[in-house]
C-alpha atoms as a PDB file:
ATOM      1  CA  UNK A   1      14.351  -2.497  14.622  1.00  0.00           C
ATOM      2  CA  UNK A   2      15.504  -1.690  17.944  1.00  0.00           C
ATOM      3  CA  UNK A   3      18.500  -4.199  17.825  1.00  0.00           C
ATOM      4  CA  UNK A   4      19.361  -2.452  13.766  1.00  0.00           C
ATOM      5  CA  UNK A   5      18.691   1.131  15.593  1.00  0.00           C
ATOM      6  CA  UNK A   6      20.970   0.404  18.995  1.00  0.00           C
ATOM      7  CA  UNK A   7      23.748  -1.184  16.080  1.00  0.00           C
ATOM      8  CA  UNK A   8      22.992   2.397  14.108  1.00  0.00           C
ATOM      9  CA  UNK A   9      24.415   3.984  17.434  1.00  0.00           C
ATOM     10  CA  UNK A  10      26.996   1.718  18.224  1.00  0.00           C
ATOM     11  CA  UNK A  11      28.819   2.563  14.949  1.00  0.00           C
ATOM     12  CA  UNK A  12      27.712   6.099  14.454  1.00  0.00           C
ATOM     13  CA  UNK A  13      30.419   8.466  14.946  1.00  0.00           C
ATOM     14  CA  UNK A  14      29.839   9.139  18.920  1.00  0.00           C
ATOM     15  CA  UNK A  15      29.618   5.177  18.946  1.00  0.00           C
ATOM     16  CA  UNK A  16      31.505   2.816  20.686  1.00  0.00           C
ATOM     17  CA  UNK A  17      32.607   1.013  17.672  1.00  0.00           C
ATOM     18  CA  UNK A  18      34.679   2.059  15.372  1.00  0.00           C
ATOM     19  CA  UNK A  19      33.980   1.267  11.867  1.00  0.00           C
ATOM     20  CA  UNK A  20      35.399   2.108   8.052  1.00  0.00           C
ATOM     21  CA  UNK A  21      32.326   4.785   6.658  1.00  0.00           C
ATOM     22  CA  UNK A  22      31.529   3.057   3.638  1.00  0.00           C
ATOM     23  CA  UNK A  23      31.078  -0.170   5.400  1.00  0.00           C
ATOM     24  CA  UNK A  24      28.898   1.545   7.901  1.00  0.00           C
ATOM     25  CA  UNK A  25      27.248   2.915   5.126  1.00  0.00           C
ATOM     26  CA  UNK A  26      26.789  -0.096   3.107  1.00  0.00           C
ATOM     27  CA  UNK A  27      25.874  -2.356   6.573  1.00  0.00           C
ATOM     28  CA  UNK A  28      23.421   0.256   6.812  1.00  0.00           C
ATOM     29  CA  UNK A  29      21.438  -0.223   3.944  1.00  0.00           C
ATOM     30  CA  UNK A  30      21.758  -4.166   3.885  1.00  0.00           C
ATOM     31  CA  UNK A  31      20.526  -4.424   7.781  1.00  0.00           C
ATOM     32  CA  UNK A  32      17.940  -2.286   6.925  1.00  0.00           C
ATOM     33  CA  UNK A  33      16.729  -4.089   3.721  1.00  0.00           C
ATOM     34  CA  UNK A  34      16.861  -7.687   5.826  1.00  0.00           C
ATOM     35  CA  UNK A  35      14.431  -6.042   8.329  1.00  0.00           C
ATOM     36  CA  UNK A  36      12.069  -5.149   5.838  1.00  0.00           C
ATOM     37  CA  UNK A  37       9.893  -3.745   8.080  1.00  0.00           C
ATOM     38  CA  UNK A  38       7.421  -1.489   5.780  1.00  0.00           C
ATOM     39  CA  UNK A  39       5.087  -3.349   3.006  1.00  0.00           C
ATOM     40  CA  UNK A  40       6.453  -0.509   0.543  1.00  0.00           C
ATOM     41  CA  UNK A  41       9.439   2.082   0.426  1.00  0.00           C
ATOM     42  CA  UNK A  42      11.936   0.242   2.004  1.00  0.00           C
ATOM     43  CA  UNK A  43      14.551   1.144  -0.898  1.00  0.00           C
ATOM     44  CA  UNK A  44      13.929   4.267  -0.740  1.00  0.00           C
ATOM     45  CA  UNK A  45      14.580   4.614   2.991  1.00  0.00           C
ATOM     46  CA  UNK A  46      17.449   2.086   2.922  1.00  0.00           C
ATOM     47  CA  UNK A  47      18.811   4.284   0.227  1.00  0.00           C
ATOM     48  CA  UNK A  48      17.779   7.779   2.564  1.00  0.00           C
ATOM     49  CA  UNK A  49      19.886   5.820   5.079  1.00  0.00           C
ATOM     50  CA  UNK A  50      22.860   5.369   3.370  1.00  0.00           C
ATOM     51  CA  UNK A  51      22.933   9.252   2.862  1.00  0.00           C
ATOM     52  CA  UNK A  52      22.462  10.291   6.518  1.00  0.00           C
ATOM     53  CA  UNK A  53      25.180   7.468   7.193  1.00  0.00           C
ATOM     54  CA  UNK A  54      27.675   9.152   5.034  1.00  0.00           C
ATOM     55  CA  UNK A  55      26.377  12.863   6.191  1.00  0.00           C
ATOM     56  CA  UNK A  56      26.933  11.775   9.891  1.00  0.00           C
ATOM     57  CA  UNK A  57      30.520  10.326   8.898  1.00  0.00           C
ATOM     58  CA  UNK A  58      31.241  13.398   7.827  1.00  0.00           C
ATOM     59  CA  UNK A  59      29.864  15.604  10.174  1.00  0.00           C
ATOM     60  CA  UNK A  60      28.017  17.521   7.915  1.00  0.00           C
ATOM     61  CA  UNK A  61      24.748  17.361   5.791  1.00  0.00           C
ATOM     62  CA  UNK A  62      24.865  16.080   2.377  1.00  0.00           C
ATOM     63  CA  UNK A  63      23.225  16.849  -0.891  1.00  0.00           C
ATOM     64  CA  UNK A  64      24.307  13.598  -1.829  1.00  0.00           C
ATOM     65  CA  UNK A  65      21.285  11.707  -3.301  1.00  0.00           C
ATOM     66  CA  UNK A  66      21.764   7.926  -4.402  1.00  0.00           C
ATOM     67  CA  UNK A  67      18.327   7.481  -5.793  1.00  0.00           C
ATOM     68  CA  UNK A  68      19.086  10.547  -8.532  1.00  0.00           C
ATOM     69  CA  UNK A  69      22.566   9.041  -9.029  1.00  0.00           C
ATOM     70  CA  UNK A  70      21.127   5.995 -10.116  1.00  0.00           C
ATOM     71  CA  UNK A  71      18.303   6.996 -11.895  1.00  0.00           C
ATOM     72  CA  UNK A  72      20.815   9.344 -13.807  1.00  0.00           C
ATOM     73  CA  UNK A  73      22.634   6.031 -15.206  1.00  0.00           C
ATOM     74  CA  UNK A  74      20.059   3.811 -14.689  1.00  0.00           C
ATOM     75  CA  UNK A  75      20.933   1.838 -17.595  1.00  0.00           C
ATOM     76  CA  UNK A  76      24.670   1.478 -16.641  1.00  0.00           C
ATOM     77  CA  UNK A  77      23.581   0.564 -13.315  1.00  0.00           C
END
């Protein structure tokens, strides 16, 4: 976690690395995932950190919600 949250950092947007946002985004949510560091939830916040990647890219906060957006279309997804 501390190596995923010093990475988080790196690439954020006061980071030393720069980075496409969806990439970030989607590195985000697979480095997170391969951690797997809570027995349960870890979708959920994988998915709550794809949000605050793309809010942070942005510089603003986002009502965007991915686990709505897919359970929405669920079946189509």
């Amino acid at each position: 976690m501390d190596r995923f949250l010093s990475w988080n950092a790196s690439t954020g947007p006061r980071g030393t690395i720069r980075m496409n946002k969806l990439v970030r985004a989607s590195l985000v949510h697979l480095y997170f995932v391969c951690i797997h560091p809570f027995e349960d939830g870890n979708g959920r916040i994988a998915r709550a950190l794809v949000t605050r990647s793309i809010a942070e890219s942005l510089g603003r906060f986002s009502l965007l919600a991915l686990s709505e957006t897919i359970l929405a279309d669920r079946k189509r997804y």
